[in-house]
PDB file of N, CA and C in Angstrom:
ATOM      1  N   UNK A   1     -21.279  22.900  51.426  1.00  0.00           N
ATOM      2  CA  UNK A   1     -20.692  22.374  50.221  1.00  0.00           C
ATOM      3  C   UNK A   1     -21.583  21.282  49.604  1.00  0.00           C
ATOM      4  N   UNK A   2     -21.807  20.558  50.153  1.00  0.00           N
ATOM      5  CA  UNK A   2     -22.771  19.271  50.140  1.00  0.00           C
ATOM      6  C   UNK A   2     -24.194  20.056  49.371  1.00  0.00           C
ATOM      7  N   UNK A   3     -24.754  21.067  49.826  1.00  0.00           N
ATOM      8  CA  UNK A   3     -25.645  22.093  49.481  1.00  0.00           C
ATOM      9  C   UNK A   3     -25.341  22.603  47.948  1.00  0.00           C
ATOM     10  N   UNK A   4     -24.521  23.162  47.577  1.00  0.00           N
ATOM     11  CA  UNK A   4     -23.768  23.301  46.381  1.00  0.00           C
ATOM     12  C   UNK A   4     -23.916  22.007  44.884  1.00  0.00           C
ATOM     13  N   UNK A   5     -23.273  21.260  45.850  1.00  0.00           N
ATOM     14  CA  UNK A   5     -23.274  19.581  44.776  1.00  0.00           C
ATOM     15  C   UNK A   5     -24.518  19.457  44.464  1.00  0.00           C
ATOM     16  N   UNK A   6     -25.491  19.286  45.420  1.00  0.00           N
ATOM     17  CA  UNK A   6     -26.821  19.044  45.050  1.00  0.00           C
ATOM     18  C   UNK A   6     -28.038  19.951  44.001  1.00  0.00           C
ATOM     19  N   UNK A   7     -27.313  20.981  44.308  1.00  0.00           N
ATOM     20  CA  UNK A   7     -27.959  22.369  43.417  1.00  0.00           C
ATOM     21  C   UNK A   7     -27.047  22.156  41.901  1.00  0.00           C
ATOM     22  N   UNK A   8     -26.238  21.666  41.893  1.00  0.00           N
ATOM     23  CA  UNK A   8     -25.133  21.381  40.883  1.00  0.00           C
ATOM     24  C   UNK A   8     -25.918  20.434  40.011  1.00  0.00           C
ATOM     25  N   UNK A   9     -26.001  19.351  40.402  1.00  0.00           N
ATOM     26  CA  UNK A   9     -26.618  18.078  40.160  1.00  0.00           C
ATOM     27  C   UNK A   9     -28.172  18.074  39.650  1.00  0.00           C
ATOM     28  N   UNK A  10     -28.927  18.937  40.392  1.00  0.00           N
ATOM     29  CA  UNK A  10     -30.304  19.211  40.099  1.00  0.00           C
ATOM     30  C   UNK A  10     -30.343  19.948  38.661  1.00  0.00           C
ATOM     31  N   UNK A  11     -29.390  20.707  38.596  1.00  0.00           N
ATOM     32  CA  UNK A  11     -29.417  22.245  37.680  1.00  0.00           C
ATOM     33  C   UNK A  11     -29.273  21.181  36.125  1.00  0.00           C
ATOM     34  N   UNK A  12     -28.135  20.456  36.296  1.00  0.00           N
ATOM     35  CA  UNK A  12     -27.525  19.839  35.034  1.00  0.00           C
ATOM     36  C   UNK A  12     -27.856  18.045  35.016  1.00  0.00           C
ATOM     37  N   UNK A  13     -29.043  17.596  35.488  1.00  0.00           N
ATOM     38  CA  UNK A  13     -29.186  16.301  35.524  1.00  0.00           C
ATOM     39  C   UNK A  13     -29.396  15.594  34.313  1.00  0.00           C
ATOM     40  N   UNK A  14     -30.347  16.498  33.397  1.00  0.00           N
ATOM     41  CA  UNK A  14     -30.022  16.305  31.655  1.00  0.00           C
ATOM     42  C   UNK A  14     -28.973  15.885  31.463  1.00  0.00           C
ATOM     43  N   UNK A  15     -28.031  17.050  31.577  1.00  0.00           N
ATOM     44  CA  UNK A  15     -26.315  16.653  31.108  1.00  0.00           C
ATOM     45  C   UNK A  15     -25.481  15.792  31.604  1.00  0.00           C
ATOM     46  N   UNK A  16     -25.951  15.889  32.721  1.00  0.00           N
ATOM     47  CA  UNK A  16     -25.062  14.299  33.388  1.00  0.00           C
ATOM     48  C   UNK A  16     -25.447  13.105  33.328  1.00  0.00           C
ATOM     49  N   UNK A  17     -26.936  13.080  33.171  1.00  0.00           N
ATOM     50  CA  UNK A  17     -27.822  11.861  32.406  1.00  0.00           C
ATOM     51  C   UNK A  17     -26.629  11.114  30.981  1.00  0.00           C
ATOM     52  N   UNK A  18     -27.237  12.440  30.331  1.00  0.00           N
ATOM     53  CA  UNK A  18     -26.528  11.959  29.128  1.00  0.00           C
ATOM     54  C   UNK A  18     -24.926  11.892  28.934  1.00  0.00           C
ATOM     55  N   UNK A  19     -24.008  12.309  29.335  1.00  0.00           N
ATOM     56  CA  UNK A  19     -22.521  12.113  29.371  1.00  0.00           C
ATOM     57  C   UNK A  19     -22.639  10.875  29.712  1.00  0.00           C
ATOM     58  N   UNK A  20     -22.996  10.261  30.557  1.00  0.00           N
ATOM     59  CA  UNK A  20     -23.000   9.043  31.437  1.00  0.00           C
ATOM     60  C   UNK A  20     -23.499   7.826  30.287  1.00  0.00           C
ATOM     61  N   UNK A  21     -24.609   8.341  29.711  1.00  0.00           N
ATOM     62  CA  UNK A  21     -25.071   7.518  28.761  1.00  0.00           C
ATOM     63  C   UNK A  21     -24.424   7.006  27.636  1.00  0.00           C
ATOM     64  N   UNK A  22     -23.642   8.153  27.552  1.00  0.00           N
ATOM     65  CA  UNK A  22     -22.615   8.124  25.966  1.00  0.00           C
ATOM     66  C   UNK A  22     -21.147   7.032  26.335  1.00  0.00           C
ATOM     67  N   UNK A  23     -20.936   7.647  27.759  1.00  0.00           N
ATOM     68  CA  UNK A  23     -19.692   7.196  28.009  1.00  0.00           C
ATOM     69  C   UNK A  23     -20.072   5.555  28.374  1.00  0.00           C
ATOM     70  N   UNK A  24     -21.283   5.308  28.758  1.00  0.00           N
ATOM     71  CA  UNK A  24     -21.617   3.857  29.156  1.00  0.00           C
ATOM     72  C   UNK A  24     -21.731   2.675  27.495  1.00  0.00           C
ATOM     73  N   UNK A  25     -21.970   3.620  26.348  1.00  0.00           N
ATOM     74  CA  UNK A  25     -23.044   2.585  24.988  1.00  0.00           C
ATOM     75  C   UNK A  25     -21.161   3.055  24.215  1.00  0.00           C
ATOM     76  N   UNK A  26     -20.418   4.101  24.497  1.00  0.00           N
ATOM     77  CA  UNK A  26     -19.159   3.604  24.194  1.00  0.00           C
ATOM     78  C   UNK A  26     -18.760   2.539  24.415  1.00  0.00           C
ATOM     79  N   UNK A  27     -18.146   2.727  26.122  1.00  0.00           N
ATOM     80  CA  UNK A  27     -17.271   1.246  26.655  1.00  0.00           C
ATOM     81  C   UNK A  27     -18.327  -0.016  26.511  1.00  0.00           C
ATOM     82  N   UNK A  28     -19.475  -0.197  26.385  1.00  0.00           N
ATOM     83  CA  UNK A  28     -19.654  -1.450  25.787  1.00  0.00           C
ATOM     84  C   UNK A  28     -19.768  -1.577  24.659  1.00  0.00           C
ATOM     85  N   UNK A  29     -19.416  -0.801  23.244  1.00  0.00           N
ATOM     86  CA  UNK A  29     -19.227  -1.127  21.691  1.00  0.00           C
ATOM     87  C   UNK A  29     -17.811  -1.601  21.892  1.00  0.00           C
ATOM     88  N   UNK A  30     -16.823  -0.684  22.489  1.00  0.00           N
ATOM     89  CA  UNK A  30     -15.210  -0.944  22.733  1.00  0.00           C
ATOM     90  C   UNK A  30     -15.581  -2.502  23.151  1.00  0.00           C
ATOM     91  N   UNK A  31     -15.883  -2.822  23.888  1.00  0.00           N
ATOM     92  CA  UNK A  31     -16.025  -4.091  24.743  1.00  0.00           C
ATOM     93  C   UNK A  31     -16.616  -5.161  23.480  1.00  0.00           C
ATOM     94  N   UNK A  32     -16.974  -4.864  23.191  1.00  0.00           N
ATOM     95  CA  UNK A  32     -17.819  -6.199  21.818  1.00  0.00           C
ATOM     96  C   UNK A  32     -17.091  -5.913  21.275  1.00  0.00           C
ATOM     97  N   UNK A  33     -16.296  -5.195  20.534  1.00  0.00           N
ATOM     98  CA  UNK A  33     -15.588  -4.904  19.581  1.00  0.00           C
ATOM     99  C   UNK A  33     -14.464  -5.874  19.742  1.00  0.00           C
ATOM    100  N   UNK A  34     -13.851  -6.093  20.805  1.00  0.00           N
ATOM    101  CA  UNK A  34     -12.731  -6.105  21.516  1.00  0.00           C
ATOM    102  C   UNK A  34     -12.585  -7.669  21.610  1.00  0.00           C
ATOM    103  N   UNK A  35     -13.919  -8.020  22.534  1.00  0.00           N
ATOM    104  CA  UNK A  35     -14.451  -9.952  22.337  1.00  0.00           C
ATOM    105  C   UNK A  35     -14.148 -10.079  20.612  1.00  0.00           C
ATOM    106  N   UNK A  36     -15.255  -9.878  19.644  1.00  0.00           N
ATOM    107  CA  UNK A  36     -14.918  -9.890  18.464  1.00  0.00           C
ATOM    108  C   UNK A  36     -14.048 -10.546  17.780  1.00  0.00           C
ATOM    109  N   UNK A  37     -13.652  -9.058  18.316  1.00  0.00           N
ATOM    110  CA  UNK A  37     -11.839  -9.550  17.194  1.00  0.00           C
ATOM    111  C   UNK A  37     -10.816 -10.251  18.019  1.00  0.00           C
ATOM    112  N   UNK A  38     -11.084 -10.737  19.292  1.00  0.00           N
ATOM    113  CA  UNK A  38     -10.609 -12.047  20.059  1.00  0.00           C
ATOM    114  C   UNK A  38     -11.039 -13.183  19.873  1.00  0.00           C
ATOM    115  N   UNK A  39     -12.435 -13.335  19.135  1.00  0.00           N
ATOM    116  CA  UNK A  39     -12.446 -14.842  18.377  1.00  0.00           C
ATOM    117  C   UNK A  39     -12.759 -14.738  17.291  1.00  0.00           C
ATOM    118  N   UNK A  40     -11.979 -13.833  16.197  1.00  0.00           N
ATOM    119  CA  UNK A  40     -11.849 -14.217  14.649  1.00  0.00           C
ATOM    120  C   UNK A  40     -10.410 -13.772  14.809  1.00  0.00           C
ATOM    121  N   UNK A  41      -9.473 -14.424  16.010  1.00  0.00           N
ATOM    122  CA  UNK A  41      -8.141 -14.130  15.406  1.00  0.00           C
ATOM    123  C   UNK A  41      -7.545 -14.961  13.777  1.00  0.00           C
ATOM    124  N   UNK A  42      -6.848 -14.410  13.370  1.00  0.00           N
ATOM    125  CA  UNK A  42      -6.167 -14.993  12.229  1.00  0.00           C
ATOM    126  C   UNK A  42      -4.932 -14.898  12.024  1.00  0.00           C
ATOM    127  N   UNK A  43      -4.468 -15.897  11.325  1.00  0.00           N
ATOM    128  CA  UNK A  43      -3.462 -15.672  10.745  1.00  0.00           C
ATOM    129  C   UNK A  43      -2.758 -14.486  10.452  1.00  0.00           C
ATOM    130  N   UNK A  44      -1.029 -14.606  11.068  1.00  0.00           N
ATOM    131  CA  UNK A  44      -0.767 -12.874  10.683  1.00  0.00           C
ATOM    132  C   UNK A  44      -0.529 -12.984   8.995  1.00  0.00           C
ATOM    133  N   UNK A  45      -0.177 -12.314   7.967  1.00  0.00           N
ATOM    134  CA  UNK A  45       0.540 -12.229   6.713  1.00  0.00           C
ATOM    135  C   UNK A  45       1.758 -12.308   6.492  1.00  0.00           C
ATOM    136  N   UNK A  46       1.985 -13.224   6.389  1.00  0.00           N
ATOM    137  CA  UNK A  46       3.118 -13.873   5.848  1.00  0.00           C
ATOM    138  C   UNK A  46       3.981 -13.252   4.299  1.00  0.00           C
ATOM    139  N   UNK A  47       5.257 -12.438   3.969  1.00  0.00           N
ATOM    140  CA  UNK A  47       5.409 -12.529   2.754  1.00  0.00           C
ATOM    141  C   UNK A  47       6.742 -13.420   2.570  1.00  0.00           C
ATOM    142  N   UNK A  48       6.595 -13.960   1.541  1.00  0.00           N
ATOM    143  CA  UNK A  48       7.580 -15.310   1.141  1.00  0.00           C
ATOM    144  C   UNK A  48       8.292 -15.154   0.461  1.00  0.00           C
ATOM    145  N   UNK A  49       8.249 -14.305  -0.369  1.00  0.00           N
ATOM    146  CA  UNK A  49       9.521 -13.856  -1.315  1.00  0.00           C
ATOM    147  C   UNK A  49       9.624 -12.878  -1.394  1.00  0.00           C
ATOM    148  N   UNK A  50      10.702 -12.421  -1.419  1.00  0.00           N
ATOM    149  CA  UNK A  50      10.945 -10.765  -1.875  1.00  0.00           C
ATOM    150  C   UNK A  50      11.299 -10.304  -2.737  1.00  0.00           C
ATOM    151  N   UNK A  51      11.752  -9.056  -3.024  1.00  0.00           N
ATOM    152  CA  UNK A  51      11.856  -8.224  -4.106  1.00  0.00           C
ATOM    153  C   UNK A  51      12.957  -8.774  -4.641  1.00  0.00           C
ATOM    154  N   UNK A  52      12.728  -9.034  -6.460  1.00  0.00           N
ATOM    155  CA  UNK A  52      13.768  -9.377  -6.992  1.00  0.00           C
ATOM    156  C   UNK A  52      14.478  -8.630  -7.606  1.00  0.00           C
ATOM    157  N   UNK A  53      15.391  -8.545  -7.675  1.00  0.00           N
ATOM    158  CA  UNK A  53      16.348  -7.206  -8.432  1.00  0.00           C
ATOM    159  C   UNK A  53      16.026  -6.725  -9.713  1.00  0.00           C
ATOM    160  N   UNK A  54      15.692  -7.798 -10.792  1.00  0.00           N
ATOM    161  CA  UNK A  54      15.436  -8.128 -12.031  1.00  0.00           C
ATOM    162  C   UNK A  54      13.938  -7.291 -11.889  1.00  0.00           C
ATOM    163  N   UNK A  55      13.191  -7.644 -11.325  1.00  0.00           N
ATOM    164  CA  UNK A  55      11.915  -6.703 -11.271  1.00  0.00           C
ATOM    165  C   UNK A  55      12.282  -5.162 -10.841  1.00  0.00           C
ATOM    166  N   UNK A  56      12.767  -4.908  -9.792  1.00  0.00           N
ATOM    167  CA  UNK A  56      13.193  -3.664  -9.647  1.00  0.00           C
ATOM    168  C   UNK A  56      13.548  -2.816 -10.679  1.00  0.00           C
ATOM    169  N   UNK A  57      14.603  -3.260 -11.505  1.00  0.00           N
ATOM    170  CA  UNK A  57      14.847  -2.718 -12.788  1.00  0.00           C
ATOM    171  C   UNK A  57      13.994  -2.470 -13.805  1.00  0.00           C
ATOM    172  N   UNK A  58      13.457  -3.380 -13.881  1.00  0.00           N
ATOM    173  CA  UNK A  58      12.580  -3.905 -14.933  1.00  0.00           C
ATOM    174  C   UNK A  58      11.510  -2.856 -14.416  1.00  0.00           C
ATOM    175  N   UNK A  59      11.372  -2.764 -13.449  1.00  0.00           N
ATOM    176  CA  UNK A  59      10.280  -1.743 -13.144  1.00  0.00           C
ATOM    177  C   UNK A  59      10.333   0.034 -13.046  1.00  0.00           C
ATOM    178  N   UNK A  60      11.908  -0.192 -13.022  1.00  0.00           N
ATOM    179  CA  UNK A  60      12.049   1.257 -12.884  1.00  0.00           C
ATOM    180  C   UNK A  60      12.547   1.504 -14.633  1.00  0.00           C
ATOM    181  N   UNK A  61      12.661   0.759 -15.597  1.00  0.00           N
ATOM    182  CA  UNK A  61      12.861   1.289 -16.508  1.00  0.00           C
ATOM    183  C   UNK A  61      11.410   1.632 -16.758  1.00  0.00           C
ATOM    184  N   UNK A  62      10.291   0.762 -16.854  1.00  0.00           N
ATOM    185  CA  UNK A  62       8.942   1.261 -17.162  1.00  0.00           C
ATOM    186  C   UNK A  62       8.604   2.095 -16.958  1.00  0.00           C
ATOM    187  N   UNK A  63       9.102   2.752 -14.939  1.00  0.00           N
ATOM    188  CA  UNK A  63       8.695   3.848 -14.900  1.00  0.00           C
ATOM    189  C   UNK A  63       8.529   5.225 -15.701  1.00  0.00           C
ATOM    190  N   UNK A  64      10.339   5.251 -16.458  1.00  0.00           N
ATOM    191  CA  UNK A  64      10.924   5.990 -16.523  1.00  0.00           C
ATOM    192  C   UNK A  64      11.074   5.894 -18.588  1.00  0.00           C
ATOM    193  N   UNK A  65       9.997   5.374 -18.646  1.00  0.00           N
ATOM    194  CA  UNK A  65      10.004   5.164 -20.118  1.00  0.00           C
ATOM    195  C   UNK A  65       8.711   5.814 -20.580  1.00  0.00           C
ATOM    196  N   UNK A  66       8.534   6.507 -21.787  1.00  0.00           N
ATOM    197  CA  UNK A  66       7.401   7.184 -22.072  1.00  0.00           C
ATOM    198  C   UNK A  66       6.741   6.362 -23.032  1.00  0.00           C
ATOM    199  N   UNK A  67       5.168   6.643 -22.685  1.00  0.00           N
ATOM    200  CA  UNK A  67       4.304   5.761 -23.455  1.00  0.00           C
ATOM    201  C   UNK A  67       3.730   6.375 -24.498  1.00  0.00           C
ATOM    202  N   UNK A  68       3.559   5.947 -25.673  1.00  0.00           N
ATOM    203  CA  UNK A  68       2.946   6.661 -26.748  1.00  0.00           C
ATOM    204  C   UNK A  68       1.097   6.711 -26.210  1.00  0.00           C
ATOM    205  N   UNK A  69       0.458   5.624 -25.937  1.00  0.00           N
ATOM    206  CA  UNK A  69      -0.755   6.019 -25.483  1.00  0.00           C
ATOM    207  C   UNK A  69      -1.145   5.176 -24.244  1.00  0.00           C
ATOM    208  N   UNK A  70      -2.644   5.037 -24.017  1.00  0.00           N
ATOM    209  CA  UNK A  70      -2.807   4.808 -22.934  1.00  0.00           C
ATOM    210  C   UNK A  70      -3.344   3.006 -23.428  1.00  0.00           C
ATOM    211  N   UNK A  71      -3.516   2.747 -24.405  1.00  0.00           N
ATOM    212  CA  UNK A  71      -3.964   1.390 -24.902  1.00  0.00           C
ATOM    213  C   UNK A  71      -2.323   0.631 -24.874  1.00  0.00           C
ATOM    214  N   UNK A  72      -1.056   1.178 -25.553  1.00  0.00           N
ATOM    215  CA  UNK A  72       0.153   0.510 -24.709  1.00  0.00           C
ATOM    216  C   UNK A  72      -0.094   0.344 -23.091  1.00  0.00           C
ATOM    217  N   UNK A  73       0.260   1.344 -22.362  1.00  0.00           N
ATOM    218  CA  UNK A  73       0.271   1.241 -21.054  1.00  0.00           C
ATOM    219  C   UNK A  73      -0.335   0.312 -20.799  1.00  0.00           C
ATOM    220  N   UNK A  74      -1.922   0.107 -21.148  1.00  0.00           N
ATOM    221  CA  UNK A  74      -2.590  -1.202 -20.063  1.00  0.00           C
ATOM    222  C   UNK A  74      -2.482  -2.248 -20.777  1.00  0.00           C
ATOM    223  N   UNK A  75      -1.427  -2.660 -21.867  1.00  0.00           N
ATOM    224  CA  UNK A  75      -1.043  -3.820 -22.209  1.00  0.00           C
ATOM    225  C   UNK A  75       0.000  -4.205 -21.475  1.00  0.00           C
ATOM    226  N   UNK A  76       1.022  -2.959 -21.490  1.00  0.00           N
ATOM    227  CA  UNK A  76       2.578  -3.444 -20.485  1.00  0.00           C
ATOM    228  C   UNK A  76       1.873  -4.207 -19.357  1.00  0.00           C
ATOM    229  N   UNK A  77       1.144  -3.099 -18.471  1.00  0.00           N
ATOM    230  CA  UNK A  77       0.585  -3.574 -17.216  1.00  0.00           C
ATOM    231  C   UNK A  77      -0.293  -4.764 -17.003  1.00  0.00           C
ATOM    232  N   UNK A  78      -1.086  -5.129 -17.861  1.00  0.00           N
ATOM    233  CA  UNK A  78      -1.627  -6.523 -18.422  1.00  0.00           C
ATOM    234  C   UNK A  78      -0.624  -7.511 -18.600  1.00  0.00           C
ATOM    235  N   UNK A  79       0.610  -7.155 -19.047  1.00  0.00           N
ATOM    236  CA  UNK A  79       1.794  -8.326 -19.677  1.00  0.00           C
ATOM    237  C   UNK A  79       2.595  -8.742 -18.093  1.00  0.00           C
ATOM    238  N   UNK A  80       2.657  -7.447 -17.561  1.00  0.00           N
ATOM    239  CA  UNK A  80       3.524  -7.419 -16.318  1.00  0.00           C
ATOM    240  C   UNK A  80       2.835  -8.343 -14.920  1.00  0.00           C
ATOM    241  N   UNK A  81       1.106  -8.052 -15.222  1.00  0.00           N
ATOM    242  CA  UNK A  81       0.294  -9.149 -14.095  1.00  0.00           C
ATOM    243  C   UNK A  81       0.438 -10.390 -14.341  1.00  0.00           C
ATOM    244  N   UNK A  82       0.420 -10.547 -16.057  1.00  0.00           N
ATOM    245  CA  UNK A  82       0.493 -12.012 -16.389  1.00  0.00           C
ATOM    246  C   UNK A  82       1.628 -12.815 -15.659  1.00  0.00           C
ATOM    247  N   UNK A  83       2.955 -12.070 -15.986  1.00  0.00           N
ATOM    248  CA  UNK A  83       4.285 -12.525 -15.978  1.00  0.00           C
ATOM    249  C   UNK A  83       4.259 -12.321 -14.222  1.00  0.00           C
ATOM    250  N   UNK A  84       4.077 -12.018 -13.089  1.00  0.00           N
ATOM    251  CA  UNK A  84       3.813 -11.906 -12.069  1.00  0.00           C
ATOM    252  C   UNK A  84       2.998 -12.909 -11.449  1.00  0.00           C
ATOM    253  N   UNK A  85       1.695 -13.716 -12.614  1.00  0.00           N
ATOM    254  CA  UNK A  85       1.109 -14.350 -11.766  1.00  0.00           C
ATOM    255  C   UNK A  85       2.096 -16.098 -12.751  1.00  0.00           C
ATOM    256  N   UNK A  86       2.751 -15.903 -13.430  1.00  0.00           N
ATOM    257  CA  UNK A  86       3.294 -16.930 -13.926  1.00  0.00           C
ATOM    258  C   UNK A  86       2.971 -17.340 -15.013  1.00  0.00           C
ATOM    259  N   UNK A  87       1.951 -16.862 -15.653  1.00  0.00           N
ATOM    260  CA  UNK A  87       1.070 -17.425 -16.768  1.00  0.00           C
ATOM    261  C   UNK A  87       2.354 -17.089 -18.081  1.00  0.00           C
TER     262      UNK A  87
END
């Protein structure tokens, strides 16, 4: 049996070279990868307010409203970022 393995081993040493190789330059990218993003933890995302009803509406009538062209549309949507960022 022992006889076998070795004829095994001889036949495919290319291939077991290289499996070995792949599986070795993996687990150390996983491994840096892994350090990494263990010291640039951050902050999780936080959201602070939620959905207001008044927008909901307000948004589903837009949806559901037809636009004469496409120069309206990216004004609504222009008016709607403004009013979103407070301006």
């Amino acid at each position: 049996m022992l006889t076998k393995i070795k004829q095994f081993v001889k036949t495919y040493q290319t291939d077991i070279i290289l499996v070995i190789g792949v599986v070795l330059i993996s687990l150390l990218s996983f491994a840096m990868g892994y350090i990494v993003a263990k010291q640039q933890e951050k902050e999780p995302i936080k959201i602070e307010k939620g959905v207001e009803e008044e927008s909901f509406f307000s948004t589903f009538a837009f949806a559901t409203r037809k636009l004469d062209s496409r120069r309206e549309l990216r004004s609504l949507l222009y008016l709607r970022f403004l009013r979103k960022l407070g301006v």
